[in-house]
PDB file of N, CA and C in Angstrom:
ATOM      1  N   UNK A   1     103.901 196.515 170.378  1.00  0.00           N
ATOM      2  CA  UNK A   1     102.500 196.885 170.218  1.00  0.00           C
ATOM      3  C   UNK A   1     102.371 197.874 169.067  1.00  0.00           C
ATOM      4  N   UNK A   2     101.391 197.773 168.556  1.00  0.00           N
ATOM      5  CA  UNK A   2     101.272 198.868 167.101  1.00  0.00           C
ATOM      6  C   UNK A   2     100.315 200.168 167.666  1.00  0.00           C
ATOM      7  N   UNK A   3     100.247 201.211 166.969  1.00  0.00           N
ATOM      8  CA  UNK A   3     100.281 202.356 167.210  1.00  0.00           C
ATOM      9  C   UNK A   3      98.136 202.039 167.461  1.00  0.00           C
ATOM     10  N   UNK A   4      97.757 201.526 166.679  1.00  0.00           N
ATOM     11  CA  UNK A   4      95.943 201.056 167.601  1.00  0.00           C
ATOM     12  C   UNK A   4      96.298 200.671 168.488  1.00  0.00           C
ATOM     13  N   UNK A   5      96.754 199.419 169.029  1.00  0.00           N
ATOM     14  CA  UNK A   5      97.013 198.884 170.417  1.00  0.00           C
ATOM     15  C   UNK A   5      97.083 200.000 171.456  1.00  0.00           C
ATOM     16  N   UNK A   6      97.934 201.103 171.072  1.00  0.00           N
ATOM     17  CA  UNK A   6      98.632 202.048 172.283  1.00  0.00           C
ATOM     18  C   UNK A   6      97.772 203.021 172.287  1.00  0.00           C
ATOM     19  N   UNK A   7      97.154 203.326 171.480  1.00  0.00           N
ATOM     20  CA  UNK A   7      95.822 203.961 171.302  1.00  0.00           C
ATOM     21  C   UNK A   7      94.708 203.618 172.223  1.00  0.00           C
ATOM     22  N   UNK A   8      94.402 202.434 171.810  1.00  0.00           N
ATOM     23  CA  UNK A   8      92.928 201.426 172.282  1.00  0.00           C
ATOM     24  C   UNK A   8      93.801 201.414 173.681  1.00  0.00           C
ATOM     25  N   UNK A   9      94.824 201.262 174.497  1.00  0.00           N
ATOM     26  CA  UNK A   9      95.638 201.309 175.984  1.00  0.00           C
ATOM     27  C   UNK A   9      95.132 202.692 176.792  1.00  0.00           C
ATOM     28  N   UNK A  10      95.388 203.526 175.913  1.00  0.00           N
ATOM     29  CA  UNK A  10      95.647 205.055 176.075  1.00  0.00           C
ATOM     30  C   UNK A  10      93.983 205.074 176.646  1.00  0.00           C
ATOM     31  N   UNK A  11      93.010 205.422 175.597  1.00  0.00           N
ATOM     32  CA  UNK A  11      91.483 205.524 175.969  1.00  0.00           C
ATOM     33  C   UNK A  11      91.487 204.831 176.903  1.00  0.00           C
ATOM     34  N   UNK A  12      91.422 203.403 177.120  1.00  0.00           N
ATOM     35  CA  UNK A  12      90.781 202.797 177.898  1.00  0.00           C
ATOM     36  C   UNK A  12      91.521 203.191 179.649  1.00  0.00           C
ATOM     37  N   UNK A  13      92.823 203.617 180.204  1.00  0.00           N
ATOM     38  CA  UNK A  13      93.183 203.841 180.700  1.00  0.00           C
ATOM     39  C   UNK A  13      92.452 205.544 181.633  1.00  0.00           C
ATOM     40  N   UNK A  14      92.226 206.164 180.182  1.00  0.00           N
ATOM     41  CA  UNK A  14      91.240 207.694 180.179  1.00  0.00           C
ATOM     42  C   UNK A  14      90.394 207.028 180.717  1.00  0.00           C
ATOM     43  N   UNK A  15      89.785 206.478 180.364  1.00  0.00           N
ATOM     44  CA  UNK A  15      88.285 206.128 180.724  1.00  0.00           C
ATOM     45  C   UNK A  15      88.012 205.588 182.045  1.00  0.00           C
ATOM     46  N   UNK A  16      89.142 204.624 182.977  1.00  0.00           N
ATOM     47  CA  UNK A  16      89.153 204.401 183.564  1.00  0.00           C
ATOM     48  C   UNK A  16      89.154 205.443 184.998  1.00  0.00           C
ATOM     49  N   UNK A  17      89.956 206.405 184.660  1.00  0.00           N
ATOM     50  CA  UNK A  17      90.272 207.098 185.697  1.00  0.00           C
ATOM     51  C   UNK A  17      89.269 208.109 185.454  1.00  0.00           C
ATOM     52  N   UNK A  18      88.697 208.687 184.464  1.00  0.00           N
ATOM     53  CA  UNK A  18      87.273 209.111 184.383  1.00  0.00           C
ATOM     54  C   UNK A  18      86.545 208.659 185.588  1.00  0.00           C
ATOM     55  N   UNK A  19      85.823 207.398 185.231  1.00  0.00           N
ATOM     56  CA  UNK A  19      84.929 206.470 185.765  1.00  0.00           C
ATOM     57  C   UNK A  19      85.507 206.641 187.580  1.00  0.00           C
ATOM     58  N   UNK A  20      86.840 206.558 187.811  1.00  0.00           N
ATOM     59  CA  UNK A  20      87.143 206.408 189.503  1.00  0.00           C
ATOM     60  C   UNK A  20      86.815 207.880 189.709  1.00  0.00           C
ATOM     61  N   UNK A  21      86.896 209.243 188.632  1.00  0.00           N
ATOM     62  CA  UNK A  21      86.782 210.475 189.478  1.00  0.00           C
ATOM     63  C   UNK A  21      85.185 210.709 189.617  1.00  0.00           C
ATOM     64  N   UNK A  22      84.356 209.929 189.112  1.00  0.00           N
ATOM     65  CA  UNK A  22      82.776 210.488 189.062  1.00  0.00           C
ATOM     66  C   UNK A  22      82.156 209.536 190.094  1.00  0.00           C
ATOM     67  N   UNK A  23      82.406 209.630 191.408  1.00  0.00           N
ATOM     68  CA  UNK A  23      81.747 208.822 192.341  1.00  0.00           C
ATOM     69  C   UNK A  23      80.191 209.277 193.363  1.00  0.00           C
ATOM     70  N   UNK A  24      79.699 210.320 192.561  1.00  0.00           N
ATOM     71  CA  UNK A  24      78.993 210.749 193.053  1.00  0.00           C
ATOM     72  C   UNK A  24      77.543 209.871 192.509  1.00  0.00           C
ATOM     73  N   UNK A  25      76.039 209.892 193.198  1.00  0.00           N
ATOM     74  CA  UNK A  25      75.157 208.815 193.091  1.00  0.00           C
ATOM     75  C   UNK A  25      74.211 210.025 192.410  1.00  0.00           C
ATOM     76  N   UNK A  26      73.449 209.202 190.914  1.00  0.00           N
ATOM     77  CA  UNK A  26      72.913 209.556 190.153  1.00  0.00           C
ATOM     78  C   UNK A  26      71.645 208.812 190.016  1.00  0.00           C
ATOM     79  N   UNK A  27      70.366 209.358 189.219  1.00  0.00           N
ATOM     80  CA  UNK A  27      69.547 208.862 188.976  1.00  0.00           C
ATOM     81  C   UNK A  27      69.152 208.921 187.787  1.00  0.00           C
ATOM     82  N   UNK A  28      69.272 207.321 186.792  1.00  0.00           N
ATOM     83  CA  UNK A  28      68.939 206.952 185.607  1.00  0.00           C
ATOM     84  C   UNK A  28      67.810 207.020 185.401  1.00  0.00           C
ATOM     85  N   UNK A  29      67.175 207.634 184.511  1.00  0.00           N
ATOM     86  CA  UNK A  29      65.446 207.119 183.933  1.00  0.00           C
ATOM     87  C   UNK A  29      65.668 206.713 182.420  1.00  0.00           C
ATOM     88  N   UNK A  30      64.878 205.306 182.336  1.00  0.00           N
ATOM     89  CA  UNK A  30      64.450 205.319 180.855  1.00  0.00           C
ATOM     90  C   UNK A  30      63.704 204.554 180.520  1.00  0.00           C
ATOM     91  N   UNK A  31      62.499 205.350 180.052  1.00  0.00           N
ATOM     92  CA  UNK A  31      61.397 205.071 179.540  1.00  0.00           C
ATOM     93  C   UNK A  31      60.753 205.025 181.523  1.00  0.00           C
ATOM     94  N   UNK A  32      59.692 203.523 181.587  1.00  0.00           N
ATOM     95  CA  UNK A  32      59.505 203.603 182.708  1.00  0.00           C
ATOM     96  C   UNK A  32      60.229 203.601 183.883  1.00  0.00           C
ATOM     97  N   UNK A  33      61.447 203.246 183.475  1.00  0.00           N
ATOM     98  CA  UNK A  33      62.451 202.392 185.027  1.00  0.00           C
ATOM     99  C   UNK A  33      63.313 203.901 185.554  1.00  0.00           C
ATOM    100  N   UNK A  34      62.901 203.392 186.454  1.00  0.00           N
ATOM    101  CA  UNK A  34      64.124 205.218 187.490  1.00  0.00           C
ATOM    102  C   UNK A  34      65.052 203.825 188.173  1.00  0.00           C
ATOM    103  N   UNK A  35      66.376 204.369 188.274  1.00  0.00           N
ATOM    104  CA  UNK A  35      67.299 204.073 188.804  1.00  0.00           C
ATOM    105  C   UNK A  35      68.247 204.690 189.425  1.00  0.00           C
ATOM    106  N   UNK A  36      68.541 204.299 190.778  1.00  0.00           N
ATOM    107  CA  UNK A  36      69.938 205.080 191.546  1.00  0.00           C
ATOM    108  C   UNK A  36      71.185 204.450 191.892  1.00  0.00           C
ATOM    109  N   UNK A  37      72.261 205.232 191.035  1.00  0.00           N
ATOM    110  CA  UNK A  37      73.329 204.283 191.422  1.00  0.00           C
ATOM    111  C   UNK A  37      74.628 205.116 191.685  1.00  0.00           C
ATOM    112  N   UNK A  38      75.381 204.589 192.245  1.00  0.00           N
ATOM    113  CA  UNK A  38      76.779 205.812 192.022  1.00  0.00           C
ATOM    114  C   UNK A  38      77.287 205.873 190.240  1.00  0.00           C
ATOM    115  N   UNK A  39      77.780 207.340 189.698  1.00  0.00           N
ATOM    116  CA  UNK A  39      77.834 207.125 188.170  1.00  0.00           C
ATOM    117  C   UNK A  39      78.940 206.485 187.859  1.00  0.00           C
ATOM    118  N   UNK A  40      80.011 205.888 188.861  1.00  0.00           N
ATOM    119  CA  UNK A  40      80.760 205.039 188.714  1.00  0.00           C
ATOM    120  C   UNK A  40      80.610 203.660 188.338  1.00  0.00           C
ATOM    121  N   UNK A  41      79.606 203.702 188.923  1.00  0.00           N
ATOM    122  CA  UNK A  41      78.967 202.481 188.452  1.00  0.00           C
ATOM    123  C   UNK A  41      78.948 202.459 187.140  1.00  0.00           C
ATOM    124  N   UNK A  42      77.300 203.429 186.856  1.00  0.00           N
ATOM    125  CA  UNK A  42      76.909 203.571 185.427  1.00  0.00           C
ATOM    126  C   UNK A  42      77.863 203.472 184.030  1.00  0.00           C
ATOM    127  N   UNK A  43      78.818 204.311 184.869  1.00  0.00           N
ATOM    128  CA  UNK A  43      79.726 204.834 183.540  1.00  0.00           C
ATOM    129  C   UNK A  43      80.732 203.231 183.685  1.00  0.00           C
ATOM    130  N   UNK A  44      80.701 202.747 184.348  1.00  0.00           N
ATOM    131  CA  UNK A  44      81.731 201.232 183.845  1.00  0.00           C
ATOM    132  C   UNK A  44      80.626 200.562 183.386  1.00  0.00           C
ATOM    133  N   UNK A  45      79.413 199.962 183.731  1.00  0.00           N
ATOM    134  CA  UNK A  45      78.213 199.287 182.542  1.00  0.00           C
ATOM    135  C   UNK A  45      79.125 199.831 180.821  1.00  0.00           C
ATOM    136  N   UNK A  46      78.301 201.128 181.530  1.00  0.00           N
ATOM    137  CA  UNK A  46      78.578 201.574 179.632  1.00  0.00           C
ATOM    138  C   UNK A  46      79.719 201.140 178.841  1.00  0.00           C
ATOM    139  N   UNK A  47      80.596 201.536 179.617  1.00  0.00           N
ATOM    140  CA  UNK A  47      82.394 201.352 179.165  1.00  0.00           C
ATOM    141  C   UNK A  47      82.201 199.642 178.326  1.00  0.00           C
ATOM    142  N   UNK A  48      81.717 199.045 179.466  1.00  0.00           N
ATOM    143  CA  UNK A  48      81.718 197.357 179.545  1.00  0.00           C
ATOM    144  C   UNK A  48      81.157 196.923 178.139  1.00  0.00           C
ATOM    145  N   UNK A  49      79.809 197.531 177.850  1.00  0.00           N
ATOM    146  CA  UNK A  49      79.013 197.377 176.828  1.00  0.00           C
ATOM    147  C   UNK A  49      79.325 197.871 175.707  1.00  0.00           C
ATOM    148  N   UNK A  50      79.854 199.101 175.582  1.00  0.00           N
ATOM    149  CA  UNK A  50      80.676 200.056 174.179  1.00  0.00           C
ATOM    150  C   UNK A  50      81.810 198.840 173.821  1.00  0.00           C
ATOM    151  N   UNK A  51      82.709 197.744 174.387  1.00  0.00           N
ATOM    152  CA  UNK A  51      84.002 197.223 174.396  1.00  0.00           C
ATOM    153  C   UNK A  51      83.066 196.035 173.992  1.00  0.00           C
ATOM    154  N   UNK A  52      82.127 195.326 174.317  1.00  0.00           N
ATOM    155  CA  UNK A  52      81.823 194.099 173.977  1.00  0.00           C
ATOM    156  C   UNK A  52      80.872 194.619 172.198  1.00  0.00           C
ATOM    157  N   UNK A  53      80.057 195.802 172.660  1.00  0.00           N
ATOM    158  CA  UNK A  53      79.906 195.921 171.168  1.00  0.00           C
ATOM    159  C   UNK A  53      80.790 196.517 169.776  1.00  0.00           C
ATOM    160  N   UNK A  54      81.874 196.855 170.041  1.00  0.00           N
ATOM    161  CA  UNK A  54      83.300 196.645 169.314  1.00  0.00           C
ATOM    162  C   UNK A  54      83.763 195.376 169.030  1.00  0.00           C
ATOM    163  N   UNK A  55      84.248 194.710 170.428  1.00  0.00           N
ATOM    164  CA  UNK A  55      84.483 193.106 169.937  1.00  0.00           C
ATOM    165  C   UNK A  55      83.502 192.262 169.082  1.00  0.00           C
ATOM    166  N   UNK A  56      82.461 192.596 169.371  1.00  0.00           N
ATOM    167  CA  UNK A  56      81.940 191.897 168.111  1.00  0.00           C
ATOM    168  C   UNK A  56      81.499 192.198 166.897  1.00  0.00           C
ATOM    169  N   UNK A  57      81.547 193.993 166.691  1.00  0.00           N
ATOM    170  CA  UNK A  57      81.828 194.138 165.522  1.00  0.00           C
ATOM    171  C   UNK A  57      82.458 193.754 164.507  1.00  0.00           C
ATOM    172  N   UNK A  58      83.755 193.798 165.142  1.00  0.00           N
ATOM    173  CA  UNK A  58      85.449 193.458 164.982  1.00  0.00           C
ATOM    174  C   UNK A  58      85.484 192.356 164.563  1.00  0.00           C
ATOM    175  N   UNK A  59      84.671 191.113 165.111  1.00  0.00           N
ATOM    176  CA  UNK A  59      85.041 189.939 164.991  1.00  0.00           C
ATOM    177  C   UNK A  59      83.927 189.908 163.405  1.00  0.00           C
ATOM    178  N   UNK A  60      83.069 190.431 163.858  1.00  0.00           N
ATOM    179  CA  UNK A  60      81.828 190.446 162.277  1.00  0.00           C
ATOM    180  C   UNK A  60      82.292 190.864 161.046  1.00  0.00           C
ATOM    181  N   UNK A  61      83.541 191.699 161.018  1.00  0.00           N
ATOM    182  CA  UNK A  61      84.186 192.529 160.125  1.00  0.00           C
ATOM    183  C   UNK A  61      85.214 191.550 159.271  1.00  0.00           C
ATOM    184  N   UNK A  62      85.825 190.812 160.115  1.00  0.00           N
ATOM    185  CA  UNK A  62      87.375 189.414 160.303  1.00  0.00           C
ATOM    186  C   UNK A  62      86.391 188.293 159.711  1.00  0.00           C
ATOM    187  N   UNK A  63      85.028 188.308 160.100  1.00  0.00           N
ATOM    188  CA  UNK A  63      84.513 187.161 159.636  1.00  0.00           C
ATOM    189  C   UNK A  63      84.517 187.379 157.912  1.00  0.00           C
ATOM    190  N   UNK A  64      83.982 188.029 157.652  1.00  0.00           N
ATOM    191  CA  UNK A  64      83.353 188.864 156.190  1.00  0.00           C
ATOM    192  C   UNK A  64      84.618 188.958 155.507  1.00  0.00           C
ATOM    193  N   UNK A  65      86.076 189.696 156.065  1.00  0.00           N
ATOM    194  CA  UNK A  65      86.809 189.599 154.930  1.00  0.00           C
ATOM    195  C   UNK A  65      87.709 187.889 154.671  1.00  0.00           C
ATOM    196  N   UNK A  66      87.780 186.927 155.642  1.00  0.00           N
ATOM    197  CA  UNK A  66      88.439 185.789 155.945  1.00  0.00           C
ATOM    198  C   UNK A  66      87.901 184.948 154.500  1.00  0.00           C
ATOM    199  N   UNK A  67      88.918 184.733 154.078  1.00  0.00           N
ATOM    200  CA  UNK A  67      88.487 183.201 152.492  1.00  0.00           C
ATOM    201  C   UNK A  67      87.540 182.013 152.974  1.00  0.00           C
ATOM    202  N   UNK A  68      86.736 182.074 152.406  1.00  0.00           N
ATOM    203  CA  UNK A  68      86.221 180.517 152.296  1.00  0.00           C
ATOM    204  C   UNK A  68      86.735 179.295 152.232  1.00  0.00           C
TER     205      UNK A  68
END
């Protein structure tokens, strides 16, 4: 594995055990919508969504430099 790989392992591993220590139930507002959820929850959405909008950065980036 190269030294990003063990990196991108490392965070996501942080993040994980983050997310299992914050199990306490929170309430989201935004804009009109109120929401209650445990922030375990919340905080894996986010995680979920930050990783899919990377992957497709990533892939937008690979597209752009790849030859015709």
């Amino acid at each position: 594995m190269s030294l990003p790989q063990w990196i991108a392992l490392g965070l996501t591993i942080l993040a994980v055990v983050f997310i299992l220590q914050n199990r306490t139930t929170v309430r989201i507002e935004l804009f009109w919508v109120s929401v209650e959820s445990p922030l375990w929850f919340i905080l894996a959405v986010v995680f979920i969504v930050g990783w899919v909008v990377g992957v497709l950065a990533a892939r937008g980036r690979y597209r752009q430099r790849r030859p015709h």
